[in-house]
Every structure is written in structure tokens, then in C-alpha cells.
C-alpha atoms as a PDB file:
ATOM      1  CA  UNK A   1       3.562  22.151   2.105  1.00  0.00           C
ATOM      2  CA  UNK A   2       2.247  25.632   0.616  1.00  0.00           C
ATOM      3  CA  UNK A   3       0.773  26.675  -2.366  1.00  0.00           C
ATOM      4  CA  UNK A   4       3.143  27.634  -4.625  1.00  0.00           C
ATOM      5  CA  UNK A   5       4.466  23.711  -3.525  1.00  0.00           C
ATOM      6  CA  UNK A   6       1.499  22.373  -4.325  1.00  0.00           C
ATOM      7  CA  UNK A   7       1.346  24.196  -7.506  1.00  0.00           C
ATOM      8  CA  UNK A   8       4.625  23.325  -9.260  1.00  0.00           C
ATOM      9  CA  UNK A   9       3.350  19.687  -7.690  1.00  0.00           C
ATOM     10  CA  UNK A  10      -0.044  19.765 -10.330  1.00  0.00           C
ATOM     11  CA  UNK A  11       1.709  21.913 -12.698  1.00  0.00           C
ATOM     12  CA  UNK A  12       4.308  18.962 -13.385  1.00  0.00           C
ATOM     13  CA  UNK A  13       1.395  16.285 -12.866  1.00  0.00           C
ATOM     14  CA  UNK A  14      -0.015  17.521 -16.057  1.00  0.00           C
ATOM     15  CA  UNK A  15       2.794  18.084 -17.996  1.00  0.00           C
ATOM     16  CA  UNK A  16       3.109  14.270 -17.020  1.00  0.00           C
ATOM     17  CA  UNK A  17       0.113  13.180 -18.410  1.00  0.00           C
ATOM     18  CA  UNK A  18       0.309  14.807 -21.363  1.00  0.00           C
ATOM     19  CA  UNK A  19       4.119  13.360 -21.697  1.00  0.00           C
ATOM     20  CA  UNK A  20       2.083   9.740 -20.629  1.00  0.00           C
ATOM     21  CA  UNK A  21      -0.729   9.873 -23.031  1.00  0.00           C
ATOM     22  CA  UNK A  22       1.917   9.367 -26.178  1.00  0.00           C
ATOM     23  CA  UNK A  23       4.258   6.639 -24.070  1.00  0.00           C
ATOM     24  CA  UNK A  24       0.900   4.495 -23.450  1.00  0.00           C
ATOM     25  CA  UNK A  25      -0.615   4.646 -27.199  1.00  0.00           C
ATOM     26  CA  UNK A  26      -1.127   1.241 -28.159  1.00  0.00           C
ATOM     27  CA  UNK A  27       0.030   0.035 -24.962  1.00  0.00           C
ATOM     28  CA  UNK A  28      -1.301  -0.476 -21.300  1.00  0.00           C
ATOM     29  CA  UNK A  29       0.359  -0.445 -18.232  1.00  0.00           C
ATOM     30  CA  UNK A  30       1.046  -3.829 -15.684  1.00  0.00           C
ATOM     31  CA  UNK A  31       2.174  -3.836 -12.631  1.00  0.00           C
ATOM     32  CA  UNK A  32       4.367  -7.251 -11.410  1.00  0.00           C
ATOM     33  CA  UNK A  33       5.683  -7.983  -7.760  1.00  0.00           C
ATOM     34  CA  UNK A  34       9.426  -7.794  -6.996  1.00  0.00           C
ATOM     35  CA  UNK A  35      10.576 -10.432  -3.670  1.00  0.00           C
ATOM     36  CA  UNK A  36      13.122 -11.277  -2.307  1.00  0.00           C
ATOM     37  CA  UNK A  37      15.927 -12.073   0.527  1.00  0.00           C
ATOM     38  CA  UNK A  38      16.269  -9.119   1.590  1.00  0.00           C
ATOM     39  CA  UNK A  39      17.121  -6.878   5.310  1.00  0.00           C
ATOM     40  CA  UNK A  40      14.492  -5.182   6.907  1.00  0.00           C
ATOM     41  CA  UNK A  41      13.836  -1.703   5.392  1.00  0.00           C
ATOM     42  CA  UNK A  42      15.488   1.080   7.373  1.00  0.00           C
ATOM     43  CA  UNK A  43      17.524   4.639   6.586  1.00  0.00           C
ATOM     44  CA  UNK A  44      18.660   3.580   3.012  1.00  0.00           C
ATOM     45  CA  UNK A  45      16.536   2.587   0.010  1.00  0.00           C
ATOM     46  CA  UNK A  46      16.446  -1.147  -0.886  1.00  0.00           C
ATOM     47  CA  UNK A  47      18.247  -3.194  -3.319  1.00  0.00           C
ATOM     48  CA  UNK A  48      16.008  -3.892  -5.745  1.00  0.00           C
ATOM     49  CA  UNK A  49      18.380  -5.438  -8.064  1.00  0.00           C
ATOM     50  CA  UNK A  50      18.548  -8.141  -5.545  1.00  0.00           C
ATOM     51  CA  UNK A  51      14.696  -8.701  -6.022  1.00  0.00           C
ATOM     52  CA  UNK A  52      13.368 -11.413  -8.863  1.00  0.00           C
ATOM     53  CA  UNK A  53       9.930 -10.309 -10.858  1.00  0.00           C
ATOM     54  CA  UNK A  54       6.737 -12.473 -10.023  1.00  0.00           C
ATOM     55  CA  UNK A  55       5.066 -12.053 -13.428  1.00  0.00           C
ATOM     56  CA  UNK A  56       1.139 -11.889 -13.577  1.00  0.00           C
ATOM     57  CA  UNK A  57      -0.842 -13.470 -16.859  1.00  0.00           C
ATOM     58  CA  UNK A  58      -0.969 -11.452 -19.464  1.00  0.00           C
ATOM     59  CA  UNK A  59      -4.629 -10.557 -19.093  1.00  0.00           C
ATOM     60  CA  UNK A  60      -4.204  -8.992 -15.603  1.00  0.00           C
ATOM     61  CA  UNK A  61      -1.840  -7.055 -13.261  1.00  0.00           C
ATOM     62  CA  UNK A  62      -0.756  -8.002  -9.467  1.00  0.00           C
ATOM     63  CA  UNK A  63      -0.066  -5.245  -7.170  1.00  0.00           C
ATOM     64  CA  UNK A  64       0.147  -3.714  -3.722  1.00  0.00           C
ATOM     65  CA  UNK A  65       1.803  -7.131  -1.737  1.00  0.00           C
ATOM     66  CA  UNK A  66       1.463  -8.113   1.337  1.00  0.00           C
ATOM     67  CA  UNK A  67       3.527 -10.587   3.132  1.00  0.00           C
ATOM     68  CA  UNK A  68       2.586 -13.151   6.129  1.00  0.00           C
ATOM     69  CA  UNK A  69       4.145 -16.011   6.919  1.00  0.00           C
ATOM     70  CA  UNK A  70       2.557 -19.228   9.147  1.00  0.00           C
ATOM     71  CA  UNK A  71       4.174 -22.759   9.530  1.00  0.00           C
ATOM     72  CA  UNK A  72       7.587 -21.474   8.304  1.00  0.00           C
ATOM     73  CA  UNK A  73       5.810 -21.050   4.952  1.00  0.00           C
ATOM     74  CA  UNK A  74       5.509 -17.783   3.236  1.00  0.00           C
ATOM     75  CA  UNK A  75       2.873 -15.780   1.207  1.00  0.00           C
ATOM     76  CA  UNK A  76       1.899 -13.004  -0.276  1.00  0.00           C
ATOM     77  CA  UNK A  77      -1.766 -11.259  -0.490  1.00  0.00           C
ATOM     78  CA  UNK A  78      -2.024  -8.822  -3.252  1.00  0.00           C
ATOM     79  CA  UNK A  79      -4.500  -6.934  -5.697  1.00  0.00           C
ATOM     80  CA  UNK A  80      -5.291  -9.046  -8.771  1.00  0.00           C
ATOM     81  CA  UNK A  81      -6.793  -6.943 -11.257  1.00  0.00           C
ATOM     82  CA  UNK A  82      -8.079  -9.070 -14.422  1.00  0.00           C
ATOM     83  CA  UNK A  83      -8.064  -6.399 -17.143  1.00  0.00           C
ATOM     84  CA  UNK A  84     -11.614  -8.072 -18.618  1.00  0.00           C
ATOM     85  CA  UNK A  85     -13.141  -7.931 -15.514  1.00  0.00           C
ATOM     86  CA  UNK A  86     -12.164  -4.035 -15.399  1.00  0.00           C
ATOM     87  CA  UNK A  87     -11.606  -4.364 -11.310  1.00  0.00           C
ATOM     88  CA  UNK A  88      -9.441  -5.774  -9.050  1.00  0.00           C
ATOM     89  CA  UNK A  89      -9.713  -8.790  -6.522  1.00  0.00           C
ATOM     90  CA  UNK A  90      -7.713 -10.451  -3.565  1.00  0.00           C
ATOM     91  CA  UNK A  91      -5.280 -13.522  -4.117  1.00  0.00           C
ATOM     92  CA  UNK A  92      -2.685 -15.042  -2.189  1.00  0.00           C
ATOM     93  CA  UNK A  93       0.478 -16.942  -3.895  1.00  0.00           C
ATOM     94  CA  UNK A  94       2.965 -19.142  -1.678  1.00  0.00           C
ATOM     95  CA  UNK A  95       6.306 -18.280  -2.083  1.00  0.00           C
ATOM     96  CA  UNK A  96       9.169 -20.654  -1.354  1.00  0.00           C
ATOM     97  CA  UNK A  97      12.558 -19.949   0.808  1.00  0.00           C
ATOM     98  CA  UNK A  98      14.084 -17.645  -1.881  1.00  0.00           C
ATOM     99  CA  UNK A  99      10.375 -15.663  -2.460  1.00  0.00           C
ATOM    100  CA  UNK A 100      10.256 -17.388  -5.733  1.00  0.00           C
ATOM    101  CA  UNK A 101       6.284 -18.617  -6.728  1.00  0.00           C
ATOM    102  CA  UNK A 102       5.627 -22.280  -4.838  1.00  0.00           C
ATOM    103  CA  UNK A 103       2.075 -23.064  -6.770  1.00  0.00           C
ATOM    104  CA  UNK A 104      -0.595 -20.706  -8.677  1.00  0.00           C
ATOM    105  CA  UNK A 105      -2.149 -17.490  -7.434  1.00  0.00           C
ATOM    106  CA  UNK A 106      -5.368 -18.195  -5.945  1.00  0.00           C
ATOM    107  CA  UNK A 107      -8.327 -15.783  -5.483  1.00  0.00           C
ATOM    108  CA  UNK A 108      -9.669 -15.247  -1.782  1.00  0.00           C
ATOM    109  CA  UNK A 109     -11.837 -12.378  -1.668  1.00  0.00           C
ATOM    110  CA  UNK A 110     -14.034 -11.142  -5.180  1.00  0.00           C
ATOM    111  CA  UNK A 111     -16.275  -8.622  -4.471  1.00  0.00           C
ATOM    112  CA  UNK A 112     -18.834  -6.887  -7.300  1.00  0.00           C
ATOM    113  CA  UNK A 113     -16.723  -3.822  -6.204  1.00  0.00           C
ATOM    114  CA  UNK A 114     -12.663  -3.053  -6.745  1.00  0.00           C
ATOM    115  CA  UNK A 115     -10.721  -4.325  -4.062  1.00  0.00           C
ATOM    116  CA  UNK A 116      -6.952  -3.508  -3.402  1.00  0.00           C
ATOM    117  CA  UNK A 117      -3.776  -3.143  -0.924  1.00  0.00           C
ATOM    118  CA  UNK A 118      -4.845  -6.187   1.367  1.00  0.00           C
ATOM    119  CA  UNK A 119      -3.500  -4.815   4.781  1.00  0.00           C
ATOM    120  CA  UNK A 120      -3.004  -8.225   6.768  1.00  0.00           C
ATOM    121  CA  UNK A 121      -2.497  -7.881  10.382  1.00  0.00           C
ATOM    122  CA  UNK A 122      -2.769  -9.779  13.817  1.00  0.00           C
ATOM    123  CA  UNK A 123      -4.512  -8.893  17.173  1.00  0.00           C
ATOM    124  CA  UNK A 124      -5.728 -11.225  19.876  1.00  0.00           C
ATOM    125  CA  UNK A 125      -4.850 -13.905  18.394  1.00  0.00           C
ATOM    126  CA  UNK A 126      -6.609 -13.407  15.065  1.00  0.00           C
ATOM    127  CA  UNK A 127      -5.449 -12.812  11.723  1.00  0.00           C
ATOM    128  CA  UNK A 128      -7.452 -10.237  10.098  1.00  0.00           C
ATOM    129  CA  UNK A 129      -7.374  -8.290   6.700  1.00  0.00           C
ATOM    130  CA  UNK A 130      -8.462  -4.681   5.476  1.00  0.00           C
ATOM    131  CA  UNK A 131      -8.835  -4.401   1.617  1.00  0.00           C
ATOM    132  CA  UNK A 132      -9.429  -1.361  -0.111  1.00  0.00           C
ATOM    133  CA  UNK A 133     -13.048  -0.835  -1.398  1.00  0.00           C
ATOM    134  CA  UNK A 134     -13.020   3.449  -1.639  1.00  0.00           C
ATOM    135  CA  UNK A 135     -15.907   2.775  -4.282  1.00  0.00           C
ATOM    136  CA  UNK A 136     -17.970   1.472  -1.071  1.00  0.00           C
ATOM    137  CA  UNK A 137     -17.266   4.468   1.176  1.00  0.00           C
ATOM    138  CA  UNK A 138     -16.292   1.872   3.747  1.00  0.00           C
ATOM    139  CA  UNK A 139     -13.647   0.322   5.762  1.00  0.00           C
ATOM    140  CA  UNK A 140     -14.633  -3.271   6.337  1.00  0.00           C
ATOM    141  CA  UNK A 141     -12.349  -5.642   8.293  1.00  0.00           C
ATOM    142  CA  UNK A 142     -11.920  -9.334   7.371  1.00  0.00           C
ATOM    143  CA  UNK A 143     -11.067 -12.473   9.655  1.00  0.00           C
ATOM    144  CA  UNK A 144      -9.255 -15.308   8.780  1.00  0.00           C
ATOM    145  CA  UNK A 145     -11.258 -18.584   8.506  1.00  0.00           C
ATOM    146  CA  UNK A 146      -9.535 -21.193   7.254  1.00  0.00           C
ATOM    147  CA  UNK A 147      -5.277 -20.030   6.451  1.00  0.00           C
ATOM    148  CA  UNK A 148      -4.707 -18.552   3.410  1.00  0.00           C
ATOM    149  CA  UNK A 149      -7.523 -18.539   1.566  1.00  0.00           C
ATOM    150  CA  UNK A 150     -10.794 -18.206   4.016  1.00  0.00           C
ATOM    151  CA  UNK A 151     -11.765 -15.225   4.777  1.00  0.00           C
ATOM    152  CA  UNK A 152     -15.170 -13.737   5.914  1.00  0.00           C
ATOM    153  CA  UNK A 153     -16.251  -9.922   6.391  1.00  0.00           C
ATOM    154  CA  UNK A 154     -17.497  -9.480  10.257  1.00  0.00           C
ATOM    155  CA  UNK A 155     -17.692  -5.423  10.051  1.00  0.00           C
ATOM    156  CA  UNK A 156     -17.374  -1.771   9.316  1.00  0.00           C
ATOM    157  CA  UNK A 157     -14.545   0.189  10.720  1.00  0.00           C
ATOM    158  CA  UNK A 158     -15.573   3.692   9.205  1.00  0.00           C
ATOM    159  CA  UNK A 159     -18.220   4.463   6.735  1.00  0.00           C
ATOM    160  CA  UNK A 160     -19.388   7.433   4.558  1.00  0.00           C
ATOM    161  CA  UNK A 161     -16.247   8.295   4.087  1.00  0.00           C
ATOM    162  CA  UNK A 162     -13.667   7.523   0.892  1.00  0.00           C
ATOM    163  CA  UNK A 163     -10.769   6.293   2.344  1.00  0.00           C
ATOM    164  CA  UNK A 164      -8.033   4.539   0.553  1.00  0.00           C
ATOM    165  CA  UNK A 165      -5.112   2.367   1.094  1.00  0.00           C
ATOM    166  CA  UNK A 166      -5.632   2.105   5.186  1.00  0.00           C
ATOM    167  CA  UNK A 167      -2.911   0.602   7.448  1.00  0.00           C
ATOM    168  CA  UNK A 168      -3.354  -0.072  10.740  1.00  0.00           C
ATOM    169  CA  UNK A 169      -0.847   0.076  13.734  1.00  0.00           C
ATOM    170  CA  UNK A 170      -0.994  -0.506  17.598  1.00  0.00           C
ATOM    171  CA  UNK A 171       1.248   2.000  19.378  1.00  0.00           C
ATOM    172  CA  UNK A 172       1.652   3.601  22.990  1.00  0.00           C
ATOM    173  CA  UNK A 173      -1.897   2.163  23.597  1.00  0.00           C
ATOM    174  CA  UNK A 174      -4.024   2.914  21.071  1.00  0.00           C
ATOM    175  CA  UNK A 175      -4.656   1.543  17.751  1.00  0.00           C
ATOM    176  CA  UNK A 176      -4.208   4.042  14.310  1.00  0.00           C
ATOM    177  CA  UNK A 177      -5.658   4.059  10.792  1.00  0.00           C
ATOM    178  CA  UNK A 178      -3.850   5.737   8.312  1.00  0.00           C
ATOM    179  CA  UNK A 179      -5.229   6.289   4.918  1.00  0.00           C
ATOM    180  CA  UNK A 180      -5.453   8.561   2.063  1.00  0.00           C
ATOM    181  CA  UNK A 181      -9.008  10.176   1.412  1.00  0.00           C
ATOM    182  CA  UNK A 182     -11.138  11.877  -0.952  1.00  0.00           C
ATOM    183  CA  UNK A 183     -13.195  15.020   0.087  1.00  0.00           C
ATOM    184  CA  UNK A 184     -12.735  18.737   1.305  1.00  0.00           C
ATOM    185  CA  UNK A 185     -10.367  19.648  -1.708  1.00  0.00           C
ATOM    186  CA  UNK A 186      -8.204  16.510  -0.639  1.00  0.00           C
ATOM    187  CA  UNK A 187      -7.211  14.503  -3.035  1.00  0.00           C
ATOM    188  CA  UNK A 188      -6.411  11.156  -2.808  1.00  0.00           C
ATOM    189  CA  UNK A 189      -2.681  10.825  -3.791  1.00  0.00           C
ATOM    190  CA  UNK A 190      -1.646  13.572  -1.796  1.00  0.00           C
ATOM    191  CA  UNK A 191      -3.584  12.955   1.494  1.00  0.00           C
ATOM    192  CA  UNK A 192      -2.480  11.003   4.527  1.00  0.00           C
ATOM    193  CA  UNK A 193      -5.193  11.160   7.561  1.00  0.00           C
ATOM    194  CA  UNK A 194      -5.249   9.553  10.656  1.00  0.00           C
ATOM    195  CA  UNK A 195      -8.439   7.975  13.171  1.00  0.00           C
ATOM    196  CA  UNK A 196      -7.691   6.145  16.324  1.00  0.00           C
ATOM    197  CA  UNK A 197      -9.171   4.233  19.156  1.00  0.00           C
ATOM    198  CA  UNK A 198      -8.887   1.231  21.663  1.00  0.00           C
ATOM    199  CA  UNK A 199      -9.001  -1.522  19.525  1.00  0.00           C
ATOM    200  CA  UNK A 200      -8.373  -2.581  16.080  1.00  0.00           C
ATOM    201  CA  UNK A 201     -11.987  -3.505  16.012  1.00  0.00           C
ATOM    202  CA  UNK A 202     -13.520  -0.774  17.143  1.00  0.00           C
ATOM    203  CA  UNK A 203     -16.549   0.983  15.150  1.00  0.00           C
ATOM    204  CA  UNK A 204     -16.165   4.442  16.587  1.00  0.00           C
ATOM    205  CA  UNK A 205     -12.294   5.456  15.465  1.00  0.00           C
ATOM    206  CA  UNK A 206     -12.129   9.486  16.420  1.00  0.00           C
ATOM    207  CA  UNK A 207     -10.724  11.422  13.430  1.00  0.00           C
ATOM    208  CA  UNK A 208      -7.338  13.067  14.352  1.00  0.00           C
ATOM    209  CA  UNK A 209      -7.816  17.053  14.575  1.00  0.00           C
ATOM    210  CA  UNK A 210      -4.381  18.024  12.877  1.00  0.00           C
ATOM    211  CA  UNK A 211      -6.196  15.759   9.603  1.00  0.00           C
ATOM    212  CA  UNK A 212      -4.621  15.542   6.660  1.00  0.00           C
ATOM    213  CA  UNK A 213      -1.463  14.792   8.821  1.00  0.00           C
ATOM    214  CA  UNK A 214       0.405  15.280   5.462  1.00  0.00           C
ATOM    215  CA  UNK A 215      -0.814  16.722   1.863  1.00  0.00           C
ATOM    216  CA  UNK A 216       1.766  16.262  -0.562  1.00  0.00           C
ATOM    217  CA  UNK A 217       1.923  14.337  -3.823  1.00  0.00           C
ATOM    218  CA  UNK A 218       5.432  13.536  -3.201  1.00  0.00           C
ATOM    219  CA  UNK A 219       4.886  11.374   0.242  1.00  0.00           C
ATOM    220  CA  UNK A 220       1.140  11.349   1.317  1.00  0.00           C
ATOM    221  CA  UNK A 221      -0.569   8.338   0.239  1.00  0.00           C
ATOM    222  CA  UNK A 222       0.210   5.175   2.058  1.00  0.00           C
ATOM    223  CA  UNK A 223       2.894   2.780   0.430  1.00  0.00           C
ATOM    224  CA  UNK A 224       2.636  -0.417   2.777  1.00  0.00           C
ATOM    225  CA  UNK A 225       2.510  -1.347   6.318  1.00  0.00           C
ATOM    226  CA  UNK A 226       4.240   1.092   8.951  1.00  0.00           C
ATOM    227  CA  UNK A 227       6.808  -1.013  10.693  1.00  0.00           C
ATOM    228  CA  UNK A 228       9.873  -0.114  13.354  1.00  0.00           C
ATOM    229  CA  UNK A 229      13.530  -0.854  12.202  1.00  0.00           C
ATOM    230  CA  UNK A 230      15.898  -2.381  14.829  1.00  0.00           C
ATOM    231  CA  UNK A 231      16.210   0.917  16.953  1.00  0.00           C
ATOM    232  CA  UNK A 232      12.777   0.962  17.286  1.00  0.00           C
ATOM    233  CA  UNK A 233      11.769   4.123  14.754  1.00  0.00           C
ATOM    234  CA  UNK A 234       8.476   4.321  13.591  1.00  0.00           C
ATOM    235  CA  UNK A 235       8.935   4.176   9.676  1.00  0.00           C
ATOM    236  CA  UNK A 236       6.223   4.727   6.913  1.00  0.00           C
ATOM    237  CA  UNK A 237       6.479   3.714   2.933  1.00  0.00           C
ATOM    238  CA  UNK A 238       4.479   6.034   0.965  1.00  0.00           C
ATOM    239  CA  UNK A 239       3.367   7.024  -2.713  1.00  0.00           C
ATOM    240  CA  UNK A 240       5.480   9.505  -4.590  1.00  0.00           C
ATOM    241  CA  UNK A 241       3.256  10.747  -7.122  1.00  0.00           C
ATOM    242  CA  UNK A 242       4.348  14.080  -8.504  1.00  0.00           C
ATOM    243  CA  UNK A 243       4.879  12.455 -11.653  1.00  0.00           C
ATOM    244  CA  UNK A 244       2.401  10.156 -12.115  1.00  0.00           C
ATOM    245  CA  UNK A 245      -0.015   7.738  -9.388  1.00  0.00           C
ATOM    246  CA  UNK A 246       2.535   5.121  -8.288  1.00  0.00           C
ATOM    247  CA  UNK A 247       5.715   6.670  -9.882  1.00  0.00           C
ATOM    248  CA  UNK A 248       8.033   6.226  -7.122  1.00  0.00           C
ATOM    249  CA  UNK A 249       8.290   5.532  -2.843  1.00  0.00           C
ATOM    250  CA  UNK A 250       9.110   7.049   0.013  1.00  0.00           C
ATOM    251  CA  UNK A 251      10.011   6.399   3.690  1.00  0.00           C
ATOM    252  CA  UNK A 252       9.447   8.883   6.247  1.00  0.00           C
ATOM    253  CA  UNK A 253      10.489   8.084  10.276  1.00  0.00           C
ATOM    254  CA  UNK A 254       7.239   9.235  12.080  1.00  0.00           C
ATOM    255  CA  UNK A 255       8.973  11.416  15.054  1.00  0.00           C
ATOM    256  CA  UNK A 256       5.497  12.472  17.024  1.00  0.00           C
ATOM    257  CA  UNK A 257       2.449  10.823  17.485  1.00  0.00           C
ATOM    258  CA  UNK A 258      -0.319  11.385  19.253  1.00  0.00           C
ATOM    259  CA  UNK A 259      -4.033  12.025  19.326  1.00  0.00           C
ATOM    260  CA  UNK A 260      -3.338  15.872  19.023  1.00  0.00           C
ATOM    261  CA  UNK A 261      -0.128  16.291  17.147  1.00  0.00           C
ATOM    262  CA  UNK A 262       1.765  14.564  14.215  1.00  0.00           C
ATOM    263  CA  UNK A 263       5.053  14.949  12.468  1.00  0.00           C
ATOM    264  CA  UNK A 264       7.612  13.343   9.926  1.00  0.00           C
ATOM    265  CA  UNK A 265      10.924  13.647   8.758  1.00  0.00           C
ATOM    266  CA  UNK A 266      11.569  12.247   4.858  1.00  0.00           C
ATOM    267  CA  UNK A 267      14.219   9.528   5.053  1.00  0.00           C
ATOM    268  CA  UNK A 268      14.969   8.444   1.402  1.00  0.00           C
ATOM    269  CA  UNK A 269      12.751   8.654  -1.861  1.00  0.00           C
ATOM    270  CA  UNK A 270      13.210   6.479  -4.586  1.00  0.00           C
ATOM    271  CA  UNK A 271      11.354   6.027  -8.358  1.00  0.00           C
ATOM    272  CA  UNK A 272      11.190   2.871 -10.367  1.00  0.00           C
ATOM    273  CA  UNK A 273      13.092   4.490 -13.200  1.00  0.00           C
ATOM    274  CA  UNK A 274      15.981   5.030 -10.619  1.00  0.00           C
ATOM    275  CA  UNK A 275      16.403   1.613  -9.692  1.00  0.00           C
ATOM    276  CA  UNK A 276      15.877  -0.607 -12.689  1.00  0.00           C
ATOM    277  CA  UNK A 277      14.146   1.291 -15.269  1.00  0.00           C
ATOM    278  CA  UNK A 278      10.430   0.021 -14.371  1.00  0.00           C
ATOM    279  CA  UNK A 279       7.759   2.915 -15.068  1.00  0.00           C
ATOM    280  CA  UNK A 280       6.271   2.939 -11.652  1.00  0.00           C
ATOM    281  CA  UNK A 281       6.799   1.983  -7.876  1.00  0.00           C
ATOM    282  CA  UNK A 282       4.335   2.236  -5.254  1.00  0.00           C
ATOM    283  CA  UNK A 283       5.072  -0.193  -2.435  1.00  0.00           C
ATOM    284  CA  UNK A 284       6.989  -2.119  -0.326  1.00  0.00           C
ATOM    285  CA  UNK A 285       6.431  -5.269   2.821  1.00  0.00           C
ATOM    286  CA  UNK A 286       8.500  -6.613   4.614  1.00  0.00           C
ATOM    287  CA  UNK A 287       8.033 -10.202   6.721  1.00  0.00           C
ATOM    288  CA  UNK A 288      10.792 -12.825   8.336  1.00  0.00           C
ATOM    289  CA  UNK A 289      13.910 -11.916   5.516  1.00  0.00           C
ATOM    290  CA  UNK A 290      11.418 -11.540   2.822  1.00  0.00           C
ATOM    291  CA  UNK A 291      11.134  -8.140   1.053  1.00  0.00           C
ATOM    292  CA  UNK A 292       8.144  -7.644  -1.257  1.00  0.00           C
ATOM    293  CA  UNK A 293       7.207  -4.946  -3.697  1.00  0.00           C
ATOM    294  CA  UNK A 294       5.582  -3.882  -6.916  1.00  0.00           C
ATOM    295  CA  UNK A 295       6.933  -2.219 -10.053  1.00  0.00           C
ATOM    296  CA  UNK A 296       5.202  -1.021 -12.984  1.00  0.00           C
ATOM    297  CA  UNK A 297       6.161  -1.418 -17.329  1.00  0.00           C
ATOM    298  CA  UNK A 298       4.184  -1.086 -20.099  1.00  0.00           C
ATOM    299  CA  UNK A 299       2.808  -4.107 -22.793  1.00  0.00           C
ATOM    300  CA  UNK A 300       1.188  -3.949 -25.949  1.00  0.00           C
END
């Protein structure tokens, strides 16, 4: 992207907020989860009119879902943000056959810090989870004790840096961390940098030297997990947000990757507004024929 891109980009950012400022008097904004039945992701946006809304209380907003499923059961991790509390925490809700709610959300990780975007993964055997805590400057990685709702913290992935939103992925031997970050004029909803190393629980990732792989409001910030569609392309969700943080979503189909280069080719975009009139859209999971994602409206 060049600069005159990345002008018109913060020129229409703040003609959005001002725009924002007189849609939110009186009002504040929630964000829900959408799941469903639903295909794997691939080349052509998702129906999200075949996706129900999971509701949060009205004192708090659920957000950036994650979906695992053990036992033939299903659930979803996701940010929990009590509005009184004034930051967010980790919960887990079961979700039944047709990804509608099978019992309460339940709380699994409160920190005295915001947590978010619960990236769950496996390796070795292990189920393990990294939640966002930018405030921290850390990336701290989280094993499963007891399944769903155990978990303890056994270390530090990176540090002194503010990294946000980080998804990990194991490909052609090594093990990447993608995340948006803070720092050097970045900013952190247009940034998408890379580290990599041997192991998913490694403590000495090597920062990529082409960082920030991608700065662009439009389709830098990570959206969900990275995940290969049946003819095996790499494909990453991202944040679109020209407009606003979490307006719309993105997939781009990662065509090179390695520890020197990196490149991507934009396979659809899509905004909440487009597909069912919600405010906001930020991210998308996908896990055996369940599709999850969030959406965002406004209450009084």
C-alpha cells in the first residue's frame, strides 16, 4: 500500500468517527456471535443469513469465537466483556448439533488485565490457548487442564512487545505467529507481522525481516484462525477497518511463505451492513460443519 492509500484510508477513518459519534449518542455498541451449519470457508463469502444470533446479557458483549470440538460435543471460547467490569474475560458456551446454546456461558480465564480472541489450538497432544493481553506486552500460552473450562498459564511466547490478536499455524516445518502490533508508526488495525520458530512453544520466535507483512486498514489485522480449504490453500480472515475497528472481513489466500518473503492475494471482502445490516464484523471460525462469527448493533 502507499501513501496516498494510506491517506484516503485515515482520511475516511475520521470522517467515520465523526459520522459514529452522532449514531452512538445515547447508545453503546454490543457485539453477539453468529453459528451455524455451515461449509468450510473458501473463495466466496459466507452465508450469514444461514447463521442464528447467540445473544449476550444485556450488561456485556461476546466476541471474537473460537470453535473446538471434543467427544462429538461442540464449543465455543470467546471474549466476554462485562460492560461494569470495563474489560473483557474468557468463557466457553456448549453449543448443540445445530450451534444453538446447550447450557450458560461460563468464565475460564479472568485476568486483572483485558483478555480477548482466545486462539485455541493443538500440538503434541495438548490443547493449548493464546488470549490477547496487548495491555501486558506479552504473549502468554495456556494449557488445557481439565476440558473446557481448566486452564493454567505455563509461559511467555514474546514479551516487550504489543502484539494483538495472534494466531498460530504449523506449516512446511516451522511454526508462525501472526499478529497485529503497536510500535514504529504501526498501528494496530492496519498491521499484520509475522515471528517463527520450531515449536509452538518456543520462547525465542525470530521476527520475520519483510515485518509488517501487510499494513492496510482494509485487511491487516487478524480476523480468526488461518486454515486450508479442500485444495489445500492457505487462507487468512482479517479485519476490514477503513471504516471503523471491526466494520467488516476479509479473506486473503496466502500464496508465499517463508522466513524471508511473504505475499497475499485478496479473495473476497465483506461488511456487516452488506450481509444483514449489523454495524460491525470482525471474525470468523470454522470447526467440524460449524461456522462461527461475531457481528456488531447498537443498544440503548
Amino acid at each position: 500500500m502507499n501513501v496516498w492509500q494510506r491517506w484516503r484510508q485515515r482520511r475516511m477513518r475520521r470522517v467515520g468517527k465523526r459520522a459514529d459519534r452522532r449514531e452512538e449518542r445515547r447508545r453503546r455498541e454490543q457485539w453477539l456471535l453468529l453459528a451455524g451449519r455451515s461449509s468450510q470457508p473458501g473463495l466466496s463469502p459466507p452465508d450469514v443469513s444461514r447463521l442464528g444470533a447467540l445473544y449476550p446479557p444485556d450488561g456485556a458483549f461476546w466476541a471474537d469465537p473460537f470453535l473446538w470440538s471434543r467427544g462429538g460435543r461442540h464449543y465455543v471460547f470467546f471474549e466476554e466483556y462485562p460492560y461494569a467490569a470495563g474489560r473483557g474475560r474468557i468463557s466457553v458456551l456448549e453449543l448443540d448439533k445445530d450451534a444453538r446454546p446447550a447450557g450458560a456461558a461460563v468464565p475460564v480465564i479472568e485476568e486483572p488485565h483485558h483478555l480477548s480472541y482466545p486462539f485455541v489450538f493443538e500440538a503434541g497432544g495438548e490443547l493449548y490457548m493464546v488470549p490477547e493481553k496487548a495491555q501486558t506486552r506479552r504473549v502468554d500460552l495456556y494449557r488445557c487442564v481439565a476440558f473446557p473450562t481448566d486452564w493454567e498459564r505455563i509461559k511467555t511466547l514474546v514479551e516487550g512487545m504489543t502484539v494483538a490478536d495472534a494466531t498460530l499455524f504449523e506449516h512446511a516445518g516451522l511454526w508462525w505467529l501472526f499478529g497485529a502490533m503497536k510500535g514504529r508508526r504501526l498501528h494496530l488495525n492496519e498491521s499484520l507481522c509475522a515471528f517463527y520458530a520450531d515449536s509452538p512453544l518456543s520462547t525465542a520466535w525470530k521476527t520475520h525481516p519483510a515485518n509488517p507483512l501487510v499494513r492496510d486498514f482494509s485487511r491487516g489485522r487478524p480476523g480468526g484462525r488461518i486454515f486450508r480449504d479442500g485444495e489445500g490453500r492457505l487462507l487468512r480472515p482479517a479485519q476490514d477497518c477503513v471504516r471503523r475497528y471491526g466494520y467488516g472481513l476479509s479473506l486473503s489466500e496466502i500464496t508465499v511463505i517463508s522466513t524471508k518473503h511473504y505475499s497475499e492475494r485478496l479473495l473476497w471482502r465483506m461488511s456487516g451492513e452488506d450481509v444483514g445490516g449489523w454495524r460491525g464484523m470482525h471474525h470468523l471460525d470454522w470447526n467440524a460443519g460449524l461456522l462461527v462469527m461475531d457481528a456488531q448493533r447498537l443498544v440503548a
